[in-house]
Protein backbone atom coordinates (compact mmCIF):
# COMPACT_ATOMS: atom_id res chain seq x y z
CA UNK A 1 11.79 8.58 -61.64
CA UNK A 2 13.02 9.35 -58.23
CA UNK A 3 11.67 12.91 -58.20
CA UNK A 4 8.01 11.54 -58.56
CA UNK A 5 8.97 8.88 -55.67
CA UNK A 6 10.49 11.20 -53.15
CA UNK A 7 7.59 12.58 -52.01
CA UNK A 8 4.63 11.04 -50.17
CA UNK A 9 1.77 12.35 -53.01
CA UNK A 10 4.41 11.07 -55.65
CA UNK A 11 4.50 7.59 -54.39
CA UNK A 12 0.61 7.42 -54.21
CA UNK A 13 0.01 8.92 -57.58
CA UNK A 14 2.54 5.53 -58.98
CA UNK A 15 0.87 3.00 -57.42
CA UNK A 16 -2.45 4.15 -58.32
CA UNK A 17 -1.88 4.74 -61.72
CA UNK A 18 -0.05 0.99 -61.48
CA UNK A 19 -3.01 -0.43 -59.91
CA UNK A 20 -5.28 1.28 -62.91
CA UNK A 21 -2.80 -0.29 -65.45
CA UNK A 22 -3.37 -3.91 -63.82
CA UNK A 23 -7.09 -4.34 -63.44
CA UNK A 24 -7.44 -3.33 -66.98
CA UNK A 25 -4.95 -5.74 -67.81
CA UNK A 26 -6.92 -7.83 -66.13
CA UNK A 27 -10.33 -7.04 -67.18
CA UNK A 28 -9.38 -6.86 -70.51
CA UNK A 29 -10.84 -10.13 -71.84
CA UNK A 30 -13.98 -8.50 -70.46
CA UNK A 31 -13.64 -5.57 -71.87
CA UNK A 32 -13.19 -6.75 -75.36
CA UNK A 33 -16.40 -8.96 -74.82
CA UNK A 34 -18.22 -5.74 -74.52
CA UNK A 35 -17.14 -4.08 -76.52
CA UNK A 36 -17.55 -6.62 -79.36
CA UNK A 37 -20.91 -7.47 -78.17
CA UNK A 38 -20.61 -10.75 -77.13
CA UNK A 39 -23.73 -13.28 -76.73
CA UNK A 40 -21.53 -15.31 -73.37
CA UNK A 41 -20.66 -11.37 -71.99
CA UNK A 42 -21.99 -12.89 -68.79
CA UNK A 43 -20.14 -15.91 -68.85
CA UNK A 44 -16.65 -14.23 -70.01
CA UNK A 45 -17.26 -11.67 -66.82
CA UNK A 46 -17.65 -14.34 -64.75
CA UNK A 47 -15.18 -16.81 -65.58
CA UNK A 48 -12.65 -13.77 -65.98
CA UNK A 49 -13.39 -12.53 -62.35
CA UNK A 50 -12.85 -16.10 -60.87
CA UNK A 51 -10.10 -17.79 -62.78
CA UNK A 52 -8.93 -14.57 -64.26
CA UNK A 53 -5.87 -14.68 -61.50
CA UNK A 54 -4.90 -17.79 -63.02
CA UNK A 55 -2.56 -17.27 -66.20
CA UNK A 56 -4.26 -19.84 -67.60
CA UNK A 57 -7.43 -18.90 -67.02
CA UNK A 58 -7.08 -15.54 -68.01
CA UNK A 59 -6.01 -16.95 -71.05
CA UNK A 60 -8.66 -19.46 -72.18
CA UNK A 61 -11.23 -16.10 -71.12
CA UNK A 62 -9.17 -14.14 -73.62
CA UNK A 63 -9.65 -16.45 -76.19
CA UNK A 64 -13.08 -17.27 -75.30
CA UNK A 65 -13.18 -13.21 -75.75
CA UNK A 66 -11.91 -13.26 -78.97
CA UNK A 67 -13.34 -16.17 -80.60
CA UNK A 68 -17.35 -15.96 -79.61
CA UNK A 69 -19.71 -14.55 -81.86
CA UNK A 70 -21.08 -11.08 -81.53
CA UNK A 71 -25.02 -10.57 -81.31
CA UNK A 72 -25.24 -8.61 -84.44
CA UNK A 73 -23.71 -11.62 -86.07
CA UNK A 74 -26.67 -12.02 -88.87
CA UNK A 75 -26.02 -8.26 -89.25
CA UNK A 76 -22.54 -8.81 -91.18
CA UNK A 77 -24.10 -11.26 -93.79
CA UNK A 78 -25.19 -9.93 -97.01
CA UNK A 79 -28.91 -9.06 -97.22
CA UNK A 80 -31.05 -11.18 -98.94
CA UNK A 81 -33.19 -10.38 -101.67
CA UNK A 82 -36.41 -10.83 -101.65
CA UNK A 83 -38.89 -9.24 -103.40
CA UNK A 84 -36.94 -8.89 -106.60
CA UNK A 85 -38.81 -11.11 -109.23
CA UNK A 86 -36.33 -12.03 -112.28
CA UNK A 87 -36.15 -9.32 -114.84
CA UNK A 88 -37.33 -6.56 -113.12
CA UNK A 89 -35.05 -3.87 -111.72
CA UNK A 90 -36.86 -1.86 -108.47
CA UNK A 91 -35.94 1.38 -107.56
């Protein structure tokens, strides 16, 4: 690697892309929150932006991530049937 870091532009290009890498790294309990849909999105942001720095913290906000229940929660239960009277078969 020590033709990308003999340069100037080289050397700039690594640490950018390394400081990419880290903050999603570290906004990646956040990220999964969102993009599951979480109902506490708010609260995972928030608690990942404060105590995210913490290992621990960062942690418990990744499982928090991982473990709360989307919004469209009721939407991966079976639908119900309702206006099916016994016997009858509706089209």
């Amino acid at each position: 690697m020590h033709w990308l870091m003999g340069t100037r532009q080289g050397a700039v290009f690594v640490m950018f892309f390394g400081v990419l890498v880290l903050l999603v790294l570290y906004l990646a309990p956040s990220l999964l929150a969102w993009t599951q849909g979480a109902i506490h999105l708010r609260g995972i942001v928030l608690c990942n932006l404060l105590l995210g720095w913490t290992v621990l913290g960062w942690v418990a906000v990744l499982v928090w991530a991982l473990m709360d229940q989307s919004r469209d929660a009721d939407r991966d239960t079976w639908p119900e049937v309702n206006n099916v009277i016994e016997g009858e078969h509706q089209e």
